[in-house]
Every structure is written in C-alpha cells, then in structure tokens.
N, C-alpha and C. Protein backbone atom coordinates (compact mmCIF):
# COMPACT_ATOMS: atom_id res chain seq x y z
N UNK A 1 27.40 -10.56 31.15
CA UNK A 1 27.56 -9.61 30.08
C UNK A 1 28.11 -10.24 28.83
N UNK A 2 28.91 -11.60 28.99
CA UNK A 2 29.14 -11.94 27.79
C UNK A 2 28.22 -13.06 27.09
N UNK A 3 28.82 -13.13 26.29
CA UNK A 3 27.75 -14.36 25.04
C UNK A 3 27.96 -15.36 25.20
N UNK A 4 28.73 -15.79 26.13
CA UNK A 4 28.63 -17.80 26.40
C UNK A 4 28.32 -17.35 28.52
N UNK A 5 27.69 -18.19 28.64
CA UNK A 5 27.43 -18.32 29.95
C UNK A 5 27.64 -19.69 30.06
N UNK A 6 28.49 -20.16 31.27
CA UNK A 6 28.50 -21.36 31.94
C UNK A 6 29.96 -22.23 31.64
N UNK A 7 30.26 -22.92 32.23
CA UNK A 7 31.52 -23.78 31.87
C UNK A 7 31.78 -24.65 30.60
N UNK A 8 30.47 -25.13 30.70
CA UNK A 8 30.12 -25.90 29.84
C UNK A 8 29.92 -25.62 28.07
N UNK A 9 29.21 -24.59 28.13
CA UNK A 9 29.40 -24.03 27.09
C UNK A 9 30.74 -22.80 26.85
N UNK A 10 31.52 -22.65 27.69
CA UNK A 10 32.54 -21.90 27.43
C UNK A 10 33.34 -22.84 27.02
N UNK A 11 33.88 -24.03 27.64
CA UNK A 11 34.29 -24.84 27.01
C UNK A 11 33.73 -25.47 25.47
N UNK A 12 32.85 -25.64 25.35
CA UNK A 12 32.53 -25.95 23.53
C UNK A 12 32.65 -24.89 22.54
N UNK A 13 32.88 -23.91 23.18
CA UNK A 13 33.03 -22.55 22.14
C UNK A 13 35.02 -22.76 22.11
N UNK A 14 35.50 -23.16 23.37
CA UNK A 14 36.69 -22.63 23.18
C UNK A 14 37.40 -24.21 22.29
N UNK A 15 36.17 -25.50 22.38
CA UNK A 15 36.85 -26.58 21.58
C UNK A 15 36.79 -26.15 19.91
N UNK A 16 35.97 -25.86 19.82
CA UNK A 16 35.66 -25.38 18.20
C UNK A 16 36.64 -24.22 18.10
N UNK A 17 36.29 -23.20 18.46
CA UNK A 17 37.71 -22.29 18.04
C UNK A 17 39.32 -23.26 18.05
N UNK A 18 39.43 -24.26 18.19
CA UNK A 18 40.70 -24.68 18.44
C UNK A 18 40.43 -25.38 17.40
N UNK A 19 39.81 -26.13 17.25
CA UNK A 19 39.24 -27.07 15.97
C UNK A 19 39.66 -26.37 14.87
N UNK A 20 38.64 -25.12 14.40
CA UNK A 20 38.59 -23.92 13.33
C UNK A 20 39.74 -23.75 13.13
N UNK A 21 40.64 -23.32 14.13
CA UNK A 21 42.14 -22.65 13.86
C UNK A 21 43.19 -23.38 12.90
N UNK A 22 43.16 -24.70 13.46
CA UNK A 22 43.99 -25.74 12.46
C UNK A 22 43.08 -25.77 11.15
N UNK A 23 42.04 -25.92 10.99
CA UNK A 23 41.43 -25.64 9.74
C UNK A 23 42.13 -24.76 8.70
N UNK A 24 42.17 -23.42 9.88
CA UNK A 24 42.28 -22.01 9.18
C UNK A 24 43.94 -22.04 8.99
N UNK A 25 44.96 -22.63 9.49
CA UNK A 25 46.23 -22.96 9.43
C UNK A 25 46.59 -23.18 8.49
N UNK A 26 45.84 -24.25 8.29
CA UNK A 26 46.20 -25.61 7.34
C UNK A 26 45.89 -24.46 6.29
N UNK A 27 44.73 -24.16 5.50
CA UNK A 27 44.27 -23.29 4.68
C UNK A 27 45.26 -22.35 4.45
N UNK A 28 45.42 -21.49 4.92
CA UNK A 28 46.38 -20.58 4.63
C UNK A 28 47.71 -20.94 4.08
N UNK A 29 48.68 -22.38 4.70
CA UNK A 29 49.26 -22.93 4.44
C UNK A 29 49.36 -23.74 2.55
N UNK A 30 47.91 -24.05 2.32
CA UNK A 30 47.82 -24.20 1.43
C UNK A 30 47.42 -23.11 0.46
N UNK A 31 46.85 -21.94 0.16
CA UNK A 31 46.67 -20.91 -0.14
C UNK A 31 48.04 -20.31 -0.81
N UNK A 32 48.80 -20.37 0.59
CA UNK A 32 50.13 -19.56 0.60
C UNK A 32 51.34 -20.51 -0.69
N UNK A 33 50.81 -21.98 -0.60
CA UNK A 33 51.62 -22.72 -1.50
C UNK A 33 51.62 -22.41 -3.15
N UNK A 34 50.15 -22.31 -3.01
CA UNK A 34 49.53 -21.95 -4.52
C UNK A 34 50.02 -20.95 -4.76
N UNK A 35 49.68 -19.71 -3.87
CA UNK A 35 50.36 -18.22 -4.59
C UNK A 35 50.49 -17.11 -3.37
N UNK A 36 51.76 -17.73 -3.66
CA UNK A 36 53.02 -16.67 -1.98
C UNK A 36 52.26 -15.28 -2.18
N UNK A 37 51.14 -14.75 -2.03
CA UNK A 37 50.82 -13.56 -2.49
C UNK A 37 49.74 -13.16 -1.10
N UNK A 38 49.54 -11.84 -0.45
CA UNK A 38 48.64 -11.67 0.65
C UNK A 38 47.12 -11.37 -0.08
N UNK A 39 47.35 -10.83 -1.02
CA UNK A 39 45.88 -10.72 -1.66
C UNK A 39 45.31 -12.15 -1.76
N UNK A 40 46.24 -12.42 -2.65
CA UNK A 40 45.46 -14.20 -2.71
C UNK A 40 44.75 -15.32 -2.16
N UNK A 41 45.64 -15.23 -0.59
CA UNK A 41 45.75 -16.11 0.39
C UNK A 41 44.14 -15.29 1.56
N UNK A 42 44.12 -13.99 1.42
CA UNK A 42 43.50 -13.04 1.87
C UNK A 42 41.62 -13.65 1.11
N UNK A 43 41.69 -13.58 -0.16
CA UNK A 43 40.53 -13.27 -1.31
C UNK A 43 40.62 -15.14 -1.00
N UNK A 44 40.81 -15.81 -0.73
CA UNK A 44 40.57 -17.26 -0.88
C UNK A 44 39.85 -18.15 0.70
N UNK A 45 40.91 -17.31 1.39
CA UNK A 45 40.25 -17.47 3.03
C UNK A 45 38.68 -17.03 3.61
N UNK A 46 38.58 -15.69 2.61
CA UNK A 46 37.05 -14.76 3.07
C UNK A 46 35.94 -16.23 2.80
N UNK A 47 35.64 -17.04 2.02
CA UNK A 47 34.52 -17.96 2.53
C UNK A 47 34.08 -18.58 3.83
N UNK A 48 35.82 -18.89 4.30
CA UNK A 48 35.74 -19.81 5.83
C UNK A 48 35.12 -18.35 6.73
N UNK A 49 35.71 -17.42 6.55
CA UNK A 49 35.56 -16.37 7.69
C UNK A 49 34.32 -15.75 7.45
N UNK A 50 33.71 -15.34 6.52
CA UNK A 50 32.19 -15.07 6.28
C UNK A 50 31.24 -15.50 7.51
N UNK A 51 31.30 -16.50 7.24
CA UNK A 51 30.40 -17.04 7.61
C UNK A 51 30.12 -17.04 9.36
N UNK A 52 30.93 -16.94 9.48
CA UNK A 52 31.84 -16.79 11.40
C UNK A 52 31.51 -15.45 11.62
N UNK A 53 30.65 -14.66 11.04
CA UNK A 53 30.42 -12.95 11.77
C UNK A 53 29.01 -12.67 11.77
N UNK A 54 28.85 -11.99 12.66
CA UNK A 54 27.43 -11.07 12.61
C UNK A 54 27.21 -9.96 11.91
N UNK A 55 28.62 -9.35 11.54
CA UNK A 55 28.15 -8.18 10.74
C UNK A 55 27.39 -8.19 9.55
N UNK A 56 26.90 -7.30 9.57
CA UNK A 56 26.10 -6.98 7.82
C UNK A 56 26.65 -6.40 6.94
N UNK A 57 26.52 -6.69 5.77
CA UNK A 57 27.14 -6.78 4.63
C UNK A 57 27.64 -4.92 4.73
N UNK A 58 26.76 -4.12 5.18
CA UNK A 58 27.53 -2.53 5.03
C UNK A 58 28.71 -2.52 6.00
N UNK A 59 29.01 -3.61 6.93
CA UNK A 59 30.44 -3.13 7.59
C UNK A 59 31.72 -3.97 6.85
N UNK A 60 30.81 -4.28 5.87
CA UNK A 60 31.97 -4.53 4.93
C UNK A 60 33.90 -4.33 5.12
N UNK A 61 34.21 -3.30 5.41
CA UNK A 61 35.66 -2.77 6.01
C UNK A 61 36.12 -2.66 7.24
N UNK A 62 34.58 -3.14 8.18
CA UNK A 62 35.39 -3.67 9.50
C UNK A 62 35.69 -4.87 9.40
N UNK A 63 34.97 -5.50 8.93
CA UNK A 63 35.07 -7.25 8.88
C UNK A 63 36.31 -7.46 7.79
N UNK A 64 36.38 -6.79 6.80
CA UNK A 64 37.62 -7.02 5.90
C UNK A 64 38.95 -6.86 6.33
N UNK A 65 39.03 -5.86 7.42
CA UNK A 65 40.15 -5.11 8.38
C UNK A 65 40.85 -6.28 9.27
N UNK A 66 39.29 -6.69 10.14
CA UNK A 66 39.78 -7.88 11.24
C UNK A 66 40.23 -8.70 10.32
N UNK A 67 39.82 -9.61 9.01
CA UNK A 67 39.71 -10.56 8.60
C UNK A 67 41.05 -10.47 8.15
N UNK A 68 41.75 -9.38 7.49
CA UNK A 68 43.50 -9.29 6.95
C UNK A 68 44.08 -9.27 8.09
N UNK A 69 43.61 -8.37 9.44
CA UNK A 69 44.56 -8.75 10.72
C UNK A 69 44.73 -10.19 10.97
N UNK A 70 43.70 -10.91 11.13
CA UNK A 70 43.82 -12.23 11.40
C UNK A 70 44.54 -13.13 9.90
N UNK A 71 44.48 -12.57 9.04
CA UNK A 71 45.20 -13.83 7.75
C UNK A 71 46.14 -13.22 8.00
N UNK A 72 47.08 -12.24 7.99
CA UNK A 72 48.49 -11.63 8.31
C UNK A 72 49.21 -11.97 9.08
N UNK A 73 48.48 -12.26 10.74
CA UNK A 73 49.06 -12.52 11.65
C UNK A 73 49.08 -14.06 11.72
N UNK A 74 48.11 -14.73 10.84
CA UNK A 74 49.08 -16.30 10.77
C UNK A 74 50.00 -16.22 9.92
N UNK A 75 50.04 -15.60 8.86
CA UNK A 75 51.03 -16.00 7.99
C UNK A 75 52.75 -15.01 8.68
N UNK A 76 52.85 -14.37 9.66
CA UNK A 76 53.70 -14.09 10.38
C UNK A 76 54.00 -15.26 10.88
N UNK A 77 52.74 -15.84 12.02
CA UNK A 77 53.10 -16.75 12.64
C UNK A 77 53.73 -18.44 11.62
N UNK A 78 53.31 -18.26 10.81
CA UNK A 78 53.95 -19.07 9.64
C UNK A 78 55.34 -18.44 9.09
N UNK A 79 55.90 -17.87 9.53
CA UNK A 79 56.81 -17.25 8.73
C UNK A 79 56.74 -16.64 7.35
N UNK A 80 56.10 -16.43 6.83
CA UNK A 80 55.88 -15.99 5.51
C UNK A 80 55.72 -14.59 5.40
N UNK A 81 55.64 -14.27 6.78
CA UNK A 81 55.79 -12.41 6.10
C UNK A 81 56.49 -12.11 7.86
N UNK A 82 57.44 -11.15 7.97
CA UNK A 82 58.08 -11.00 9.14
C UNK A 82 57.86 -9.49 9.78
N UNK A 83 57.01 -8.18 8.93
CA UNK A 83 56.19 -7.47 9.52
C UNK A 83 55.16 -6.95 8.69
C-alpha cells in the first residue's frame, strides 16, 4: 500500500531524506541569519520545498500549511522560536 516497496529502495528514500534535511537545516539557519523573521525564512525556503510535492498548484494552502509546519518546527528545533 505504500510508495516505496522493498529494502532497498526504502533505504535510498530514507538516505536522501537525511541528505535533504541538513540541506534544509543549514538553509533555514542561514535564512534565519539574514532576517530573524518567520515570513522571511518561510517565503525563501518555498523553492527547496516546491519542488518535493505532488500537489497542484490549487492546493496551494495545504502545501503552504505543511510547508510553515515543517519551517517552524525547525526553527523551534533551532531555538529560534520556543512555541
């Protein structure tokens, strides 16, 4: 039922997501240097994450939703915002 079948490829999906993440770390990290701001860091990240979805352009506000859950919750995990 899910979208990776096999070890093999569960493992290369789960190396790249680990890969991506420090990418997406680092980024935010630098984002956040330029301008301590969530919009900013938010409106600068959407290129990397674009590209990483299936949705179509009309779910526009689901993908924008996940995409601030996920920039929020690093920059928690960065310390930069505490809720």
């Amino acid at each position: 039922f899910g979208v990776v079948s096999g070890k093999e490829n569960f493992r290369t999906l789960l190396l790249e997501h680990e890969s991506f993440m420090k990418v997406f770390r680092e980024a935010i990290i630098k984002f956040f240097s330029e301008k301590p701001e969530t919009r900013y860091v938010f409106e600068q990240i959407m290129p990397m994450l674009i590209p990483r979805t299936d949705l179509s352009f009309g779910d526009d506000s689901i993908f924008n939703g996940i995409a601030l859950g996920i920039v929020y919750g690093m920059m928690m995990d960065l310390g930069y915002r505490k809720d």
